[in-house]
Protein backbone atom coordinates (compact mmCIF):
# COMPACT_ATOMS: atom_id res chain seq x y z
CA UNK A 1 -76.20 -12.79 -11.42
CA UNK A 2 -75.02 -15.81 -13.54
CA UNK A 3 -71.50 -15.73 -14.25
CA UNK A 4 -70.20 -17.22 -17.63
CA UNK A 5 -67.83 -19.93 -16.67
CA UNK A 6 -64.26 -20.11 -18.74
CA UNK A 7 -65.95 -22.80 -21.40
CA UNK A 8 -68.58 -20.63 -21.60
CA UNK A 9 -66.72 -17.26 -22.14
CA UNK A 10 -64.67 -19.13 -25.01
CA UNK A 11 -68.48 -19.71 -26.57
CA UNK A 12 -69.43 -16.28 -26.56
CA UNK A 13 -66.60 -15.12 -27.75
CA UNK A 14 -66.16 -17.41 -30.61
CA UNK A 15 -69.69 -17.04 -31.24
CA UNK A 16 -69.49 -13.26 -31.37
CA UNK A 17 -66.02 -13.26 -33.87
CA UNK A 18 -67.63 -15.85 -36.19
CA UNK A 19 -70.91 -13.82 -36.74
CA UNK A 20 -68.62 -10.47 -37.02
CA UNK A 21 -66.51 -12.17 -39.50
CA UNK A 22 -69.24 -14.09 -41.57
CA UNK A 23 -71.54 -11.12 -41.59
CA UNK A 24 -67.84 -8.93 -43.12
CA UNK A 25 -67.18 -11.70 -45.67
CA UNK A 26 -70.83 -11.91 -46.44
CA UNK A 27 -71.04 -8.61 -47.77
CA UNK A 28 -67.12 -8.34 -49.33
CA UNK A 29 -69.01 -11.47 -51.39
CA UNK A 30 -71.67 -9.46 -52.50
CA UNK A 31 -70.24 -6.52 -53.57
CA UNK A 32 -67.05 -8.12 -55.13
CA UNK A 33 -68.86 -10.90 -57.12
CA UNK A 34 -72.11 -10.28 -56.97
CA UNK A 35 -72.05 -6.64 -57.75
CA UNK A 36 -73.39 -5.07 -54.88
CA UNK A 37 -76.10 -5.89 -52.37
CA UNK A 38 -79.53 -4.15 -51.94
CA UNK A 39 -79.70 -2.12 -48.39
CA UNK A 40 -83.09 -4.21 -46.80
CA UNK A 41 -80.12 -6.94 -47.12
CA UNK A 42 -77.80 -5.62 -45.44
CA UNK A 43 -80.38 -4.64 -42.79
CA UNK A 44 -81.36 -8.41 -42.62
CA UNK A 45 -78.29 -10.00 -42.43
CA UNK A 46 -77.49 -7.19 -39.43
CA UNK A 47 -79.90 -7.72 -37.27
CA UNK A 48 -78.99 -11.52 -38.10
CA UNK A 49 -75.54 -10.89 -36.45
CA UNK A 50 -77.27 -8.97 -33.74
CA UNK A 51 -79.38 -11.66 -32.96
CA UNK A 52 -76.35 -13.98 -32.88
CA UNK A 53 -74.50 -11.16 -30.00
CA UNK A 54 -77.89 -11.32 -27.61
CA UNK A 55 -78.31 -15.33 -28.00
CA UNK A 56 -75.22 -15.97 -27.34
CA UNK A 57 -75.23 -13.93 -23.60
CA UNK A 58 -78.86 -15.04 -23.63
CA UNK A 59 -80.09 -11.41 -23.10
CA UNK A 60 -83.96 -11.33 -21.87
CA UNK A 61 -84.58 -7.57 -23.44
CA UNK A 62 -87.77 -5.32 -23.85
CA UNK A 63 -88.66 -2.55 -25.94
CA UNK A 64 -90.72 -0.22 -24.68
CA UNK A 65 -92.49 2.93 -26.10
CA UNK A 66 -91.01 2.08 -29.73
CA UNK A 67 -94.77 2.32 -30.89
CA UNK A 68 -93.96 6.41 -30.51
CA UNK A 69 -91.83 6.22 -33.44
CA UNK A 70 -92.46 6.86 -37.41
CA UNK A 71 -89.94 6.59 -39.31
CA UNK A 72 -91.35 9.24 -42.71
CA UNK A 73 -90.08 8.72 -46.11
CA UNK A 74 -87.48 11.95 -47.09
CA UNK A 75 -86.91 13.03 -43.34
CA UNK A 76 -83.17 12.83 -41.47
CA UNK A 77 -83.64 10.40 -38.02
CA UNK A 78 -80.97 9.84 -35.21
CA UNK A 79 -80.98 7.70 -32.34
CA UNK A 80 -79.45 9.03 -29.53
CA UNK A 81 -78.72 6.64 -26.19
CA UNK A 82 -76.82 6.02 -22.96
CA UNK A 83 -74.02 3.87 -23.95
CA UNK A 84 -73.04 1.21 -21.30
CA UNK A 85 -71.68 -1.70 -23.05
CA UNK A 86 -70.64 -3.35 -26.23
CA UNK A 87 -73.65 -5.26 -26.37
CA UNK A 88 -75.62 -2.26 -26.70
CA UNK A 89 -74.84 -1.88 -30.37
CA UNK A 90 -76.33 -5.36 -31.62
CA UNK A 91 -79.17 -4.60 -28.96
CA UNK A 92 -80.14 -1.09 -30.98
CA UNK A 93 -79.82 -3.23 -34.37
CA UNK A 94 -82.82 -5.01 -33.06
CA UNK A 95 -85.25 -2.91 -30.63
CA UNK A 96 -85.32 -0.15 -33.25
CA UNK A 97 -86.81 0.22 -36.67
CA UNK A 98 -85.32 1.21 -39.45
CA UNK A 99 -81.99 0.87 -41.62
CA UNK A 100 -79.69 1.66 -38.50
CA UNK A 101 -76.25 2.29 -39.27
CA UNK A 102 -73.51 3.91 -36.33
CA UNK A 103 -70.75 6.43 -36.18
CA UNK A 104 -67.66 4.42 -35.72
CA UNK A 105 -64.66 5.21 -34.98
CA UNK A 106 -61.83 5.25 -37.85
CA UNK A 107 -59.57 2.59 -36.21
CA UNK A 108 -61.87 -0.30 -37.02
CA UNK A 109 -62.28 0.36 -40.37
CA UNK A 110 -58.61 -0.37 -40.67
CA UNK A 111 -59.09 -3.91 -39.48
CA UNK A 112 -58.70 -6.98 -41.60
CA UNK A 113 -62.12 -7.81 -43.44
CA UNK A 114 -64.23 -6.60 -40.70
CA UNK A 115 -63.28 -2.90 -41.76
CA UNK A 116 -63.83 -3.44 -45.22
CA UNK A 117 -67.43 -4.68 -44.15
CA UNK A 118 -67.87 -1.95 -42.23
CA UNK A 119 -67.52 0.67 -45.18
CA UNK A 120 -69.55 -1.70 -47.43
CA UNK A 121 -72.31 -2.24 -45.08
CA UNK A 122 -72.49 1.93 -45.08
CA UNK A 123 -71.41 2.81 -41.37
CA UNK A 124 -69.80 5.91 -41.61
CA UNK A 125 -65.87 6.49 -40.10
CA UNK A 126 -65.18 9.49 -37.64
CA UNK A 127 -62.35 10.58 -36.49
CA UNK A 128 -61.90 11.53 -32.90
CA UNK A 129 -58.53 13.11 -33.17
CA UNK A 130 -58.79 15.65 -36.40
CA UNK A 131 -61.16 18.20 -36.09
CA UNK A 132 -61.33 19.11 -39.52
CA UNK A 133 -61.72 15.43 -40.80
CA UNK A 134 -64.75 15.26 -38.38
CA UNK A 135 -66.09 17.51 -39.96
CA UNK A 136 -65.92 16.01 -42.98
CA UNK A 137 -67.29 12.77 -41.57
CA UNK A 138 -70.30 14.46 -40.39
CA UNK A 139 -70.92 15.94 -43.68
CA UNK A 140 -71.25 12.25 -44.94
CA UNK A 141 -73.41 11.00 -42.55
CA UNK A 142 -75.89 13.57 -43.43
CA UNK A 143 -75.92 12.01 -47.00
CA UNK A 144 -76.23 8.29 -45.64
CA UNK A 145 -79.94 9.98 -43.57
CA UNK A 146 -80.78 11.93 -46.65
CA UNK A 147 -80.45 8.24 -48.59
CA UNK A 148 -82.82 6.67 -45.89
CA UNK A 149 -80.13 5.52 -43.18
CA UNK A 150 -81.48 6.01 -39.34
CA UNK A 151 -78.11 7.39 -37.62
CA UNK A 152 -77.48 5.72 -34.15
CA UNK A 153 -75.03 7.94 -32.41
CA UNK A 154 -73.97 8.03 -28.55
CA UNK A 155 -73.70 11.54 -27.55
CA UNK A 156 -71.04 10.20 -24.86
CA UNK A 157 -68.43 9.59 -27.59
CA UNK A 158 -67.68 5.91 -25.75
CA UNK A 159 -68.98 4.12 -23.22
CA UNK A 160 -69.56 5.00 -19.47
CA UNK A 161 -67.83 3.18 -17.40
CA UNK A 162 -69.37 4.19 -14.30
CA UNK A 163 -72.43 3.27 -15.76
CA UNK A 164 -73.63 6.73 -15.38
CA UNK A 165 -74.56 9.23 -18.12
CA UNK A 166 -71.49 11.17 -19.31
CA UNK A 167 -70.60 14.52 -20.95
CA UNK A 168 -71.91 14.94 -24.45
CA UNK A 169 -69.91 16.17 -27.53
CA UNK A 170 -71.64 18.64 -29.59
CA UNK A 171 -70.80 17.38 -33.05
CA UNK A 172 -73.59 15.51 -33.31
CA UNK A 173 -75.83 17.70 -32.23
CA UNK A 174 -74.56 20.39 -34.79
CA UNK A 175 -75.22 18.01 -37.10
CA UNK A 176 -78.95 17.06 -36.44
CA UNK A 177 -79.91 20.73 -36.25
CA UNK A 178 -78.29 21.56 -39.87
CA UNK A 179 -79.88 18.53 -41.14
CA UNK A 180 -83.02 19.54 -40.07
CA UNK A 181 -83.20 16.02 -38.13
CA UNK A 182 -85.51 14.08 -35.86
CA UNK A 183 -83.82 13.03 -32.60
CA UNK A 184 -84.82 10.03 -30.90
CA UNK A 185 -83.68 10.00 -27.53
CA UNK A 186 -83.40 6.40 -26.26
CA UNK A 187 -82.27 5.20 -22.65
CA UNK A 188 -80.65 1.53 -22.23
CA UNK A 189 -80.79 -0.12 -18.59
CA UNK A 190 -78.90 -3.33 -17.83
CA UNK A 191 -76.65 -3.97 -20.50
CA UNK A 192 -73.76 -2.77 -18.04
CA UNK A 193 -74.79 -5.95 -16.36
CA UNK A 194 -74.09 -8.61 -19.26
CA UNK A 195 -70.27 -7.09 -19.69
CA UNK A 196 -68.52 -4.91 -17.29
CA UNK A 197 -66.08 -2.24 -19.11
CA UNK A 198 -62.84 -3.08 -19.40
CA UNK A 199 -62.91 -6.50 -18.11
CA UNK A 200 -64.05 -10.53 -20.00
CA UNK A 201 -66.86 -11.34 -17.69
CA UNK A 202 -69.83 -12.17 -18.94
CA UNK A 203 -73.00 -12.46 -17.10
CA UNK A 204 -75.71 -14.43 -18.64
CA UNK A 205 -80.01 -14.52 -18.92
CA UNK A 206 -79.85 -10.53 -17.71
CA UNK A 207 -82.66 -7.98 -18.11
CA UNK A 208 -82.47 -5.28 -20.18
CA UNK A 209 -84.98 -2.60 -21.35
CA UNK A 210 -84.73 -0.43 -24.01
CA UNK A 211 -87.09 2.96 -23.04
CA UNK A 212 -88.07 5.18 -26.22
CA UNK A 213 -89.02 8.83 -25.96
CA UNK A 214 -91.19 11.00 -27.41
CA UNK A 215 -88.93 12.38 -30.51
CA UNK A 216 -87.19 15.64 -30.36
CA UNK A 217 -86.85 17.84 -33.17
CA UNK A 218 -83.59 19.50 -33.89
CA UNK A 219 -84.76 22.00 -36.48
CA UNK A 220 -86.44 24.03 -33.40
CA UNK A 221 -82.72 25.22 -32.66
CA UNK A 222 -80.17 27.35 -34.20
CA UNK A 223 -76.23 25.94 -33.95
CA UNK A 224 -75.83 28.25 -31.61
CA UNK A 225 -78.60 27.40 -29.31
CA UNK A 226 -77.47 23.99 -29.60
CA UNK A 227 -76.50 23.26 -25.70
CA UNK A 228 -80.24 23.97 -25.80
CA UNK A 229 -80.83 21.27 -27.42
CA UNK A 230 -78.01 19.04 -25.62
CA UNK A 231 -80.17 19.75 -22.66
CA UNK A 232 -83.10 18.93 -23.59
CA UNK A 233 -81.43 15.12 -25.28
CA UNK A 234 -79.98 14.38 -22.34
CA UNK A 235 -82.82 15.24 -19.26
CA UNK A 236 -84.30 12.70 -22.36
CA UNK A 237 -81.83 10.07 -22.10
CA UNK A 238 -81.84 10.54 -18.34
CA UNK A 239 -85.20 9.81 -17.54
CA UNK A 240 -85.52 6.96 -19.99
CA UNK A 241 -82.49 5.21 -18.54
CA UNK A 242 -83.18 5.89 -15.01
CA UNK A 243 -80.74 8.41 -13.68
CA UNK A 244 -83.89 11.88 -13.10
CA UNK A 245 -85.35 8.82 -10.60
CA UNK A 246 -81.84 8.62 -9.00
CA UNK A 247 -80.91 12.26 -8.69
CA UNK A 248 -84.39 13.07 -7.25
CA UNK A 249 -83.70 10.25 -4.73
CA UNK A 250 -80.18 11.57 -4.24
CA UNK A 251 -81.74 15.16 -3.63
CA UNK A 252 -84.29 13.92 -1.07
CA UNK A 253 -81.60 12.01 0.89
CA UNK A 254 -80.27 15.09 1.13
């Protein structure tokens, strides 16, 4: 594995905060002076910044099985993924079609410029800690999919840092089944290898692969058969990101 060097950490990192902040000051401009911004542009000008994330670790990435996908006019769509690293976030801007937006947690969209971007660009706040305000959140991000916005949500709630699938909340789930929506159950491998959790070292030209299933449709559930449905997202999510192999392995050791 190639190691990022100090100089080179300072270049990702500065090449990272400059597309976050042009891409928040972009759109402030827009809506403040310019009276608002079409949505294919603020599609564009994301996968822009998520093209500026992957360059600058140099990520070698492939998409495979997107081709399964169709993204109807009228209909409610959510990704659902492993969640390894921060990289995967620019990495679903750009394997998967569609005006992708994220649930993101309400702490960001308090900071400086980057927040206000955030709300502009039409991600959509939840909060962790107040039941009752999540509720409300989820409410709203069933109006950004009936408007035409592709939810990308990780069922985890953060990300793994065993690099192993971990439990999944059942908001989300809740949601997609009253919403009547399409779940697209997507597994990530590698991107635990570009950044390791909780530490600054990057590790550059890595291969990544981003495996689509076959989608999964939510309205065949009832909210209360929805750890039905959990179950069947995440054997998914599983096999596309490689863990059914390794627990059939770990079972034949056995």
């Amino acid at each position: 594995m190639k190691r990022a060097n100090i100089f080179m950490k300072l270049y990702i990192m500065l090449s990272v905060a400059q597309a976050c902040l042009q891409t928040a000051i972009v759109a402030l401009q827009k809506v403040y002076f310019k009276g608002g911004y079409p949505r294919w542009f603020g599609d564009a000008y994301l996968k822009w910044w998520a093209l500026k994330c992957l360059n600058a670790v140099r990520m070698d990435f492939t998409v495979n099985g997107v081709h399964k996908v169709t993204l109807e006019p009228g209909r409610s769509y959510i990704i659902m993924s492993n969640h390894r690293s921060h990289f995967d976030i620019p990495l679903m801007m750009l394997a998967m079609p569609g005006s992708i937006r994220m649930l993101t947690k309400k702490e960001l969209f308090r900071t400086p410029i980057w927040g206000r971007g955030l709300t502009v660009g039409e991600f959509i706040s939840i909060d962790r800690h107040d039941f009752e305000q999540a509720k409300r959140d989820l409410a709203k991000a069933r109006e950004k999919m009936e408007s035409g916005i592709v939810l990308w949500i990780a069922p985890e709630g953060t990300r793994s840092r065993t690099g192993r699938l971990g439990p999944f909340k059942k908001g989300g789930f809740i949601m997609a089944i009253e919403a009547g929506a399409t779940i697209i159950p997507v597994g990530i491998q590698g991107t635990e290898n570009v950044l390791k959790p909780e530490t600054l070292d990057f590790y550059l030209e890595q291969k990544v692969e981003v495996n689509v299933g076959p989608p999964i449709e939510a309205s065949r559930y009832t909210v209360d058969e929805r750890d039905k449905l959990i179950e069947e997202v995440r054997s998914a999510i599983a096999e596309l990101c490689g863990e059914a192999e390794e627990e059939v392995s770990d079972s034949h050791e056995a």
